[in-house]
Protein backbone atom coordinates (compact mmCIF):
# COMPACT_ATOMS: atom_id res chain seq x y z
CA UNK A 1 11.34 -15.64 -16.61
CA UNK A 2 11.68 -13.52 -13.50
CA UNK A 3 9.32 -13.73 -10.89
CA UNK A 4 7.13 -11.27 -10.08
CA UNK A 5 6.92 -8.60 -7.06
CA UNK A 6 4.59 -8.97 -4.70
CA UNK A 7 2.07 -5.81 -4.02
CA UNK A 8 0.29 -6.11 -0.83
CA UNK A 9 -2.90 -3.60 -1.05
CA UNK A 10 -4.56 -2.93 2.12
CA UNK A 11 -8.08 -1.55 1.65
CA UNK A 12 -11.34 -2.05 4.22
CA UNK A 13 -13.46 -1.22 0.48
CA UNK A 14 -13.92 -4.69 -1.44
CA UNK A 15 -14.55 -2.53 -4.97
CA UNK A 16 -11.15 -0.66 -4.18
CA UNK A 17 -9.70 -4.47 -3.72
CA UNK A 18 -11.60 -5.67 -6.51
CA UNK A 19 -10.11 -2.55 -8.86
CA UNK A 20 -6.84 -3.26 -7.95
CA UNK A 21 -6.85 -7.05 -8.83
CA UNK A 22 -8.05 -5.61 -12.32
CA UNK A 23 -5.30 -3.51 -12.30
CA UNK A 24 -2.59 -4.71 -11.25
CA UNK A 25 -2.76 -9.00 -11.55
CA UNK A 26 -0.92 -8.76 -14.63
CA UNK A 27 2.04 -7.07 -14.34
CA UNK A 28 2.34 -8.22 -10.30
CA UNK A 29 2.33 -11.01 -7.28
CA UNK A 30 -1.22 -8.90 -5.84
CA UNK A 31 -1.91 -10.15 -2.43
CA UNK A 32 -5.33 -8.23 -0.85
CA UNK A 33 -6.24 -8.00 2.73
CA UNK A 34 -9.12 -5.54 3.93
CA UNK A 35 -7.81 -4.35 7.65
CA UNK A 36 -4.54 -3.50 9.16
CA UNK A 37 -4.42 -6.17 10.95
CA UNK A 38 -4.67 -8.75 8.79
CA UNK A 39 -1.85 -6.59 6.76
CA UNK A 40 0.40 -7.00 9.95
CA UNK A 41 -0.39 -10.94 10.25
CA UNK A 42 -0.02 -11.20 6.57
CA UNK A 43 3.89 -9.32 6.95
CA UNK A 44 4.80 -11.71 9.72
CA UNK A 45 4.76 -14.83 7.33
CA UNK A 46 4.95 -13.48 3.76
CA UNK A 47 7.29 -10.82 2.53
CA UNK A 48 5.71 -7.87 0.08
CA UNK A 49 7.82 -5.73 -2.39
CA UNK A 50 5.41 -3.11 -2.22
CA UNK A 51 2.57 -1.96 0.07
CA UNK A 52 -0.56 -0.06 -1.20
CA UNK A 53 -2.34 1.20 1.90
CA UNK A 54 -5.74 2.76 2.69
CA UNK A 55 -5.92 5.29 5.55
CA UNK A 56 -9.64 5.52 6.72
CA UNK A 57 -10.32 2.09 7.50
CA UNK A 58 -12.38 0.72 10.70
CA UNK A 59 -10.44 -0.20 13.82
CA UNK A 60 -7.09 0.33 13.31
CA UNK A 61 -6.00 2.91 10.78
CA UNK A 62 -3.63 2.95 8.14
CA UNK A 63 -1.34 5.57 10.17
CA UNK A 64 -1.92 3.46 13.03
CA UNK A 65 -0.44 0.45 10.80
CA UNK A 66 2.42 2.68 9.67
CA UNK A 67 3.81 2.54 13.36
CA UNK A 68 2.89 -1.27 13.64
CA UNK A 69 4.88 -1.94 10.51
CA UNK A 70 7.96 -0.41 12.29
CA UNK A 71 8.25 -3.17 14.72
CA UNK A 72 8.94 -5.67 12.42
CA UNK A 73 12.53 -4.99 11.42
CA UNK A 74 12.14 -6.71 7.89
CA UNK A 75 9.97 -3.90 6.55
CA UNK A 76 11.16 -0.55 7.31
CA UNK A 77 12.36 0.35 4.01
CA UNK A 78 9.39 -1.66 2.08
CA UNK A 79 7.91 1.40 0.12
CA UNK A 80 4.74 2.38 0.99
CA UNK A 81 2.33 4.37 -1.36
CA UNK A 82 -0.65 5.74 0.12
CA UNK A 83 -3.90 5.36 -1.94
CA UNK A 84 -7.08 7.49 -0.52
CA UNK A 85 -9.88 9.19 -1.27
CA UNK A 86 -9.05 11.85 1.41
CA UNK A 87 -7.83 14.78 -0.30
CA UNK A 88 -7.99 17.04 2.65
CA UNK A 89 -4.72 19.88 3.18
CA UNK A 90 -4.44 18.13 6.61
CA UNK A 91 -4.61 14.88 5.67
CA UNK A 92 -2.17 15.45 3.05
CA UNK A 93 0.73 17.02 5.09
CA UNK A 94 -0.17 14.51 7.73
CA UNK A 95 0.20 11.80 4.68
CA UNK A 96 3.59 13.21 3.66
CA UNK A 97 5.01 13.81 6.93
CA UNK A 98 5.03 9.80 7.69
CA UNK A 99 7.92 9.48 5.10
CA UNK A 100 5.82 6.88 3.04
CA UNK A 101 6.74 7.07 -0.87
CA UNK A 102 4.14 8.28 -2.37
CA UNK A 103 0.62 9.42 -1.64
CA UNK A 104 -2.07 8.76 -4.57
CA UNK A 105 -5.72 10.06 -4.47
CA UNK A 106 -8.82 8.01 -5.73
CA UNK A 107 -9.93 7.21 -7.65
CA UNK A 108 -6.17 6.23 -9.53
CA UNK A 109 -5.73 5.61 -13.11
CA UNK A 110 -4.50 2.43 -13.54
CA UNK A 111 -1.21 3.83 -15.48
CA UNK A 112 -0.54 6.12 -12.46
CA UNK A 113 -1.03 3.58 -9.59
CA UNK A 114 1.31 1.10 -12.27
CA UNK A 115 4.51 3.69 -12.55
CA UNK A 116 4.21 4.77 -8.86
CA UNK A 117 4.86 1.29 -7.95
CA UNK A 118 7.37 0.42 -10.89
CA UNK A 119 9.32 3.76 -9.79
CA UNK A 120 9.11 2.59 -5.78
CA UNK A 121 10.35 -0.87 -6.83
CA UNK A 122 13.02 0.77 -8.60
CA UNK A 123 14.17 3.11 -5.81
CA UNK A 124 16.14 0.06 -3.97
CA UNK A 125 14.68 1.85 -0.46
């Protein structure tokens, strides 16, 4: 039996955190923390095949993370898939022009959020 990837999902909203355990616990290694920094001291012992990341979160935001998670060589090419509520024309372009893999608006169907990640574990980035 193979082992299963590990999805780290960043989120400051315990019902996003809570849907994403429902969807995702299954199929997938789910690992939750609700701030960016507990993402980055999370990265520095554990390794994560995936990252789901909130943008609008308190303190330090998830673009703010983006450039934290740079510094630590082992995850530059860990795909990241954005997951907000912020469906904004500026947000957006400011959302693709970080380079993350994908950018998914809430609320996700499960079978969306699911084949994003499968096709980001897939890519080999």
């Amino acid at each position: 039996m193979s082992q299963k990837k590990v999805v780290l999902a960043i989120d400051d909203n315990l019902q996003q955190l809570s849907e994403f355990k429902t969807m995702l616990t299954p199929q997938y290694d789910l690992r939750v923390v609700k701030s960016a920094s507990e993402a980055i001291a999370f990265l520095i012992r554990n390794t994560s095949d995936v990252i789901l990341l909130d943008i609008e979160m308190p303190n330090i935001s998830g673009f703010e993370f983006l450039g934290d998670l740079k510094k630590i060589p082992a995850y530059i090419n860990t795909p990241i898939i954005i997951v907000s509520g912020n469906k904004s024309e500026e947000f957006l372009n400011e959302a693709k022009n970080t380079k993350v893999f994908d950018v998914l608006i809430k609320p996700v169907a499960p079978d969306v959020l699911i084949a994003a990640i499968e096709k980001a574990i897939s890519s080999g980035i």
